[in-house]
C-alpha atoms as a PDB file:
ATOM      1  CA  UNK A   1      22.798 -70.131 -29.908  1.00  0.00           C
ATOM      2  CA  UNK A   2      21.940 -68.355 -26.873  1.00  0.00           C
ATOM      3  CA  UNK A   3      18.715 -68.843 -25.113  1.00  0.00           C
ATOM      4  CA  UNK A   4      18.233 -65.625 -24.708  1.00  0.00           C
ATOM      5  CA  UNK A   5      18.712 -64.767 -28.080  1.00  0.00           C
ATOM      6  CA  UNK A   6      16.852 -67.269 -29.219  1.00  0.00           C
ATOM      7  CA  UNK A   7      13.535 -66.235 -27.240  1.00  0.00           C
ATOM      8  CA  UNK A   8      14.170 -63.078 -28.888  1.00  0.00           C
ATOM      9  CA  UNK A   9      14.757 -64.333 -32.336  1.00  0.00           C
ATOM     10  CA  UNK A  10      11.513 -66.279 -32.123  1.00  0.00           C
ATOM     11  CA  UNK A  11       9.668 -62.934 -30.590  1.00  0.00           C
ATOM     12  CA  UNK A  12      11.172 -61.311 -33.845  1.00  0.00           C
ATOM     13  CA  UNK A  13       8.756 -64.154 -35.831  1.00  0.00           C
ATOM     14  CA  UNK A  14       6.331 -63.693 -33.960  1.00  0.00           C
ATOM     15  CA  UNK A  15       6.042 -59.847 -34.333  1.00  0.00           C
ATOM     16  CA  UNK A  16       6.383 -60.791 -38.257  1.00  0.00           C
ATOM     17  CA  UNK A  17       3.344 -63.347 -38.492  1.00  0.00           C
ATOM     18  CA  UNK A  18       0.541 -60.985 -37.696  1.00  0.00           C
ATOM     19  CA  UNK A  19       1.820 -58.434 -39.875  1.00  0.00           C
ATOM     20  CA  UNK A  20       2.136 -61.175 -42.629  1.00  0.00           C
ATOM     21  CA  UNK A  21      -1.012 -62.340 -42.446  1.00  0.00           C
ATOM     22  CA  UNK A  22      -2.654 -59.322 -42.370  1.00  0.00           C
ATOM     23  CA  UNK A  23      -0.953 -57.759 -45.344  1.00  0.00           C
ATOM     24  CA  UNK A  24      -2.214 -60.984 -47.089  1.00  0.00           C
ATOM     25  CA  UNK A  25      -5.347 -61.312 -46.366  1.00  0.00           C
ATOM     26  CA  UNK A  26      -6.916 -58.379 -44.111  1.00  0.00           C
ATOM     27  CA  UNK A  27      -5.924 -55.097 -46.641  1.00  0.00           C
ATOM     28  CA  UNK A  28      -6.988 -57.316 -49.283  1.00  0.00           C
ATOM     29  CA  UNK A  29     -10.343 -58.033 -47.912  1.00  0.00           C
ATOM     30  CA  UNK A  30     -10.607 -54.509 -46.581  1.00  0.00           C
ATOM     31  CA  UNK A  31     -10.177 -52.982 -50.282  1.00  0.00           C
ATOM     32  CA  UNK A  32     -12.942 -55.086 -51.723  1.00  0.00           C
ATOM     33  CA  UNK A  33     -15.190 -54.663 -48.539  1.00  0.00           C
ATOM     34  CA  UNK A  34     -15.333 -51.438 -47.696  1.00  0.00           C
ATOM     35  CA  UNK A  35     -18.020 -50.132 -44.421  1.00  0.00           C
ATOM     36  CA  UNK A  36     -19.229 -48.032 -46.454  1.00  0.00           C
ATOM     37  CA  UNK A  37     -18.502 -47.268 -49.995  1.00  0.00           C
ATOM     38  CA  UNK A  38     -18.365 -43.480 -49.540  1.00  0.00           C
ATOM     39  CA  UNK A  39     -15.094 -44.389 -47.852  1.00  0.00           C
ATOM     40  CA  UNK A  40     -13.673 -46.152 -50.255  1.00  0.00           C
ATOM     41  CA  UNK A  41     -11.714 -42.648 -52.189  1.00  0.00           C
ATOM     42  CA  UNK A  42     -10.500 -41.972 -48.401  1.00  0.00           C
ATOM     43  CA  UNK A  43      -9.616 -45.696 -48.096  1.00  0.00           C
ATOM     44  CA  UNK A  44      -7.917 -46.439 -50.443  1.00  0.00           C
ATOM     45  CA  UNK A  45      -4.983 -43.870 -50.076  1.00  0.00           C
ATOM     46  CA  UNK A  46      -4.590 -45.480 -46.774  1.00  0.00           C
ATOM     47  CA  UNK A  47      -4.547 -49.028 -48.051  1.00  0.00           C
ATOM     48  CA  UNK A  48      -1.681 -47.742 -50.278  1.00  0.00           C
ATOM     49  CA  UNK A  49       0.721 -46.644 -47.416  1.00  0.00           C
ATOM     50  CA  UNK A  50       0.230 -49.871 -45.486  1.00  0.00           C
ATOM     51  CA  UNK A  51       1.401 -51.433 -48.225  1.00  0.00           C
ATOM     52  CA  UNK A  52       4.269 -49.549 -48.629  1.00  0.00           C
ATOM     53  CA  UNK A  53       4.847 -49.506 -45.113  1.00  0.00           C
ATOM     54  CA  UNK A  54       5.503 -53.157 -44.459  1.00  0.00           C
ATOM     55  CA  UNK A  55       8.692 -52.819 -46.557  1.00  0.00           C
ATOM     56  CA  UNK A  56      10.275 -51.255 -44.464  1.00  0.00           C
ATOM     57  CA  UNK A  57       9.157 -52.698 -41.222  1.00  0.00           C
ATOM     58  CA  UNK A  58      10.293 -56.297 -42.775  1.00  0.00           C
ATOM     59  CA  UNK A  59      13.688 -54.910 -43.449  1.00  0.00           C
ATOM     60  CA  UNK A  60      13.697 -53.402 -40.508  1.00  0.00           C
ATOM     61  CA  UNK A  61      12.854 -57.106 -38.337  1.00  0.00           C
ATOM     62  CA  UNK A  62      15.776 -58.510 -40.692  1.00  0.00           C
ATOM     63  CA  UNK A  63      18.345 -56.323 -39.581  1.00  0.00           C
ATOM     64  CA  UNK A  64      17.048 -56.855 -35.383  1.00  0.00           C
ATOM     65  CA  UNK A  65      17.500 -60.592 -36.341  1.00  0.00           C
ATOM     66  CA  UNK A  66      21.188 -59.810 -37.847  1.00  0.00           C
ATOM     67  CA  UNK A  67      22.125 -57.838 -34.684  1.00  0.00           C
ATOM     68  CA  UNK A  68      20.697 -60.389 -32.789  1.00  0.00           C
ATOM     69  CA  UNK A  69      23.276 -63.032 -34.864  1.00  0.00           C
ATOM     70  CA  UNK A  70      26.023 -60.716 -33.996  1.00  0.00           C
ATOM     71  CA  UNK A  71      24.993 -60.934 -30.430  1.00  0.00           C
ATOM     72  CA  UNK A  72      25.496 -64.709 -30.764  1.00  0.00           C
ATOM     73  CA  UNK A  73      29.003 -64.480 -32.835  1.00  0.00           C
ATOM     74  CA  UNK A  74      30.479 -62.140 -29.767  1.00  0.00           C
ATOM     75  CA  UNK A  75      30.524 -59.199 -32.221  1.00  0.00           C
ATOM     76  CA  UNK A  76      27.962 -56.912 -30.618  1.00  0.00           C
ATOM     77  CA  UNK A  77      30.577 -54.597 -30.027  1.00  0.00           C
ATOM     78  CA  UNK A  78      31.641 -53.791 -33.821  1.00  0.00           C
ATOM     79  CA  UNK A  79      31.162 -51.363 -36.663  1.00  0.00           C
ATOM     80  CA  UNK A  80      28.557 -53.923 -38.712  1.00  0.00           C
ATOM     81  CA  UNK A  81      26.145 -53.604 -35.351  1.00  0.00           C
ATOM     82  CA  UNK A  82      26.318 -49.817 -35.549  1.00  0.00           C
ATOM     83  CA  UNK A  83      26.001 -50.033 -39.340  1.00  0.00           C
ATOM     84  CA  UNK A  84      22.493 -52.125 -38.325  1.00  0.00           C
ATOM     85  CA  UNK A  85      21.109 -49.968 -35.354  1.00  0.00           C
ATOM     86  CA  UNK A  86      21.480 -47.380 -38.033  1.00  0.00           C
ATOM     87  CA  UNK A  87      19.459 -49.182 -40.806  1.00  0.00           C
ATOM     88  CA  UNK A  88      16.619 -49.723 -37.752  1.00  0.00           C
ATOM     89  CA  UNK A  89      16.799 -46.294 -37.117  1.00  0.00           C
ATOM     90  CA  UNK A  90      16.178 -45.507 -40.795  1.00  0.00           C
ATOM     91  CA  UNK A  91      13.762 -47.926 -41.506  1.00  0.00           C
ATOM     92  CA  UNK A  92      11.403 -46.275 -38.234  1.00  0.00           C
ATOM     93  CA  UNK A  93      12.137 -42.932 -39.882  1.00  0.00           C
ATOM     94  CA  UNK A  94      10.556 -43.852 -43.270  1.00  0.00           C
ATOM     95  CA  UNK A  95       7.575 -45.594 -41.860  1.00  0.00           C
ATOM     96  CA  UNK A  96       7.085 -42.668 -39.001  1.00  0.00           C
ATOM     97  CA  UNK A  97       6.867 -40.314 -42.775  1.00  0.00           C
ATOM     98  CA  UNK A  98       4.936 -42.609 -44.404  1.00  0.00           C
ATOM     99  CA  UNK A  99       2.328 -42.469 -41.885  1.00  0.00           C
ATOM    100  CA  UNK A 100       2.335 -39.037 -41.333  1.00  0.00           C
ATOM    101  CA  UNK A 101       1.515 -38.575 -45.048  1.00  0.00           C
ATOM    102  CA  UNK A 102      -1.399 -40.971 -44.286  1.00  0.00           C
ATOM    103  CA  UNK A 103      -2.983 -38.978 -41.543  1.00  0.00           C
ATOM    104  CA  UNK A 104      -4.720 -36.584 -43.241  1.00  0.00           C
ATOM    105  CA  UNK A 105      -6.452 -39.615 -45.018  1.00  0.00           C
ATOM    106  CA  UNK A 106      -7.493 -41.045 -41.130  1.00  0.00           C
ATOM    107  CA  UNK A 107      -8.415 -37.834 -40.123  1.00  0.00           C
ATOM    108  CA  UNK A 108     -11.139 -37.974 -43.555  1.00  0.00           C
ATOM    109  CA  UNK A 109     -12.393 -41.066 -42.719  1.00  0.00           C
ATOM    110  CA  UNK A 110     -12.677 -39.708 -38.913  1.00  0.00           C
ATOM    111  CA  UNK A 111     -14.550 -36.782 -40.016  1.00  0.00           C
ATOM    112  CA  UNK A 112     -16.785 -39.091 -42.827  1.00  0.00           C
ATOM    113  CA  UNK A 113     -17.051 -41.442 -39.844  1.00  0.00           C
ATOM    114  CA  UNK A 114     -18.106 -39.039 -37.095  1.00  0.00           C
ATOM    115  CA  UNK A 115     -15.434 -40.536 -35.012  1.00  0.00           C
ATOM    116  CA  UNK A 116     -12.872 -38.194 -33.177  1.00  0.00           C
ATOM    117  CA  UNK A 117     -10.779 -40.794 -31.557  1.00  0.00           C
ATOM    118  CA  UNK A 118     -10.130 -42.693 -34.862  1.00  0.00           C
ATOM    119  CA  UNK A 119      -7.494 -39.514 -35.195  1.00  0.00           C
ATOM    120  CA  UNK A 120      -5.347 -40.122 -31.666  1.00  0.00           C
ATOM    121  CA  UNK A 121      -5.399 -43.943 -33.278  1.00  0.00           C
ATOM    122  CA  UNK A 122      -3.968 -43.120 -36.638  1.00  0.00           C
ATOM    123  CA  UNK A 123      -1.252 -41.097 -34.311  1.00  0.00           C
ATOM    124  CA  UNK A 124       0.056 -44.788 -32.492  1.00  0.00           C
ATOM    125  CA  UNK A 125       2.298 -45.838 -35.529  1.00  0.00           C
ATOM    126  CA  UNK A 126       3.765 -42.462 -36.559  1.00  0.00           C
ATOM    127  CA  UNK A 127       4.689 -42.257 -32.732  1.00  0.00           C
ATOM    128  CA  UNK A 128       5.554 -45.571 -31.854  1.00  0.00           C
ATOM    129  CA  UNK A 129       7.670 -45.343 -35.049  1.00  0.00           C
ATOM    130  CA  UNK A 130       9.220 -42.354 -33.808  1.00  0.00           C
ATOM    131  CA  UNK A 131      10.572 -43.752 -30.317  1.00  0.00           C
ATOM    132  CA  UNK A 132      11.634 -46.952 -32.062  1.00  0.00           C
ATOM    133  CA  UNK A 133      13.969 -44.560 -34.309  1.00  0.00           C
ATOM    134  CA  UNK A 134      14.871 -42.636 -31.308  1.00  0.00           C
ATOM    135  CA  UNK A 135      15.606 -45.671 -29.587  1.00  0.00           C
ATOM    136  CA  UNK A 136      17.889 -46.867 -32.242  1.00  0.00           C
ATOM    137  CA  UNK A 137      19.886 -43.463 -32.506  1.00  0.00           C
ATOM    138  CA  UNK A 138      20.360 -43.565 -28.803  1.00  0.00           C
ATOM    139  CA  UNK A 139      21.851 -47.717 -29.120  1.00  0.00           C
ATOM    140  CA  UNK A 140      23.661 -46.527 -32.126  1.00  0.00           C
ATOM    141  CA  UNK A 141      25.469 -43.472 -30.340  1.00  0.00           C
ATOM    142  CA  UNK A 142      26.083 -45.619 -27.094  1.00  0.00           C
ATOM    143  CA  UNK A 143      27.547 -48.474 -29.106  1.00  0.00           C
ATOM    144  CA  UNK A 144      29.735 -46.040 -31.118  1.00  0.00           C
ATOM    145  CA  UNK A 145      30.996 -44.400 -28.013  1.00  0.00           C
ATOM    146  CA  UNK A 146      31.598 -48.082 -26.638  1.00  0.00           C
ATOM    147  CA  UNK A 147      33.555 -49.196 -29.214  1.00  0.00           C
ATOM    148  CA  UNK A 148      35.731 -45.990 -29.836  1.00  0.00           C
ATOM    149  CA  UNK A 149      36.408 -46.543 -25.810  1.00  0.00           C
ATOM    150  CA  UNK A 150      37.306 -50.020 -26.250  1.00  0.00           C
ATOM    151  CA  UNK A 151      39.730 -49.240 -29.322  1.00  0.00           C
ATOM    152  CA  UNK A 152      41.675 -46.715 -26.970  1.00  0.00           C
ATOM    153  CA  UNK A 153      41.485 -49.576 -24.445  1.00  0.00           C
ATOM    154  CA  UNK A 154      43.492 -51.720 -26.978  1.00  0.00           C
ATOM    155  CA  UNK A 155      45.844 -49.497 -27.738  1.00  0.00           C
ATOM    156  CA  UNK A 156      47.243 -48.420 -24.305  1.00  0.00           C
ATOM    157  CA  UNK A 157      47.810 -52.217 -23.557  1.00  0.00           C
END
């Protein structure tokens, strides 16, 4: 294993353990103890797409750790990596929709709240989502283009 990969294998972890433990234990607590119970119909909505979120950001760290074997096997270059990137890209597409279905629940809480800025905050996942997918399409096209090149390499040798 590669040292390199492995840092970013353990970073992979590491990203995972927070979002663990909160899915564990901070929603849970957070749907019993509401700030204020007026929030609770608001909340709970919310609470809901979290949930539902963290599916897809788990498969999502799965498949980064399977590229990240591939990197280690010497098959970076090949179809199954594209066939990941593209499963990334997917997975930061679903939770980017997911949360934009759960802004208009933010933006109740901000207006129950009195708090305009709690609506640029509920605006960081849908667009850090969105460059992660973006980032992924762009890997995905660049490795396709790679590999097409390196198949016409192969065959004027």
């Amino acid at each position: 294993m590669n040292r390199e990969t492995l840092f970013l294998k353990i970073a992979v972890f590491l990203i995972a353990a927070p979002v663990l433990a909160l899915a564990l234990l901070g929603i849970p607590w957070l749907a019993t103890n509401p700030a204020n119970p007026v929030y609770a119909r608001v909340l709970y909505p919310i609470i809901a797409i979290m949930y539902l979120s963290t599916v897809p950001f788990f498969v999502a760290l799965y498949q980064s750790f399977k590229l990240l074997s591939y990197i280690d096997k010497n098959e970076a270059f090949s179809d199954s990596s594209v066939k990941t990137l593209k499963k990334i890209k997917f997975c930061a597409m679903i939770i980017s929709v997911l949360y934009v279905g759960c802004w208009p629940f933010v933006l109740g809480v901000a207006e129950l709240d009195d708090a305009p800025g709690l609506a640029i905050v509920g605006m960081v996942p849908i667009f850090a989502s969105m460059v992660i997918a973006v980032f992924a399409a762009v890997l995905e096209k660049l490795l396709a283009k790679a590999i097409a090149i390196k198949s016409e390499n192969e065959l004027t040798i």
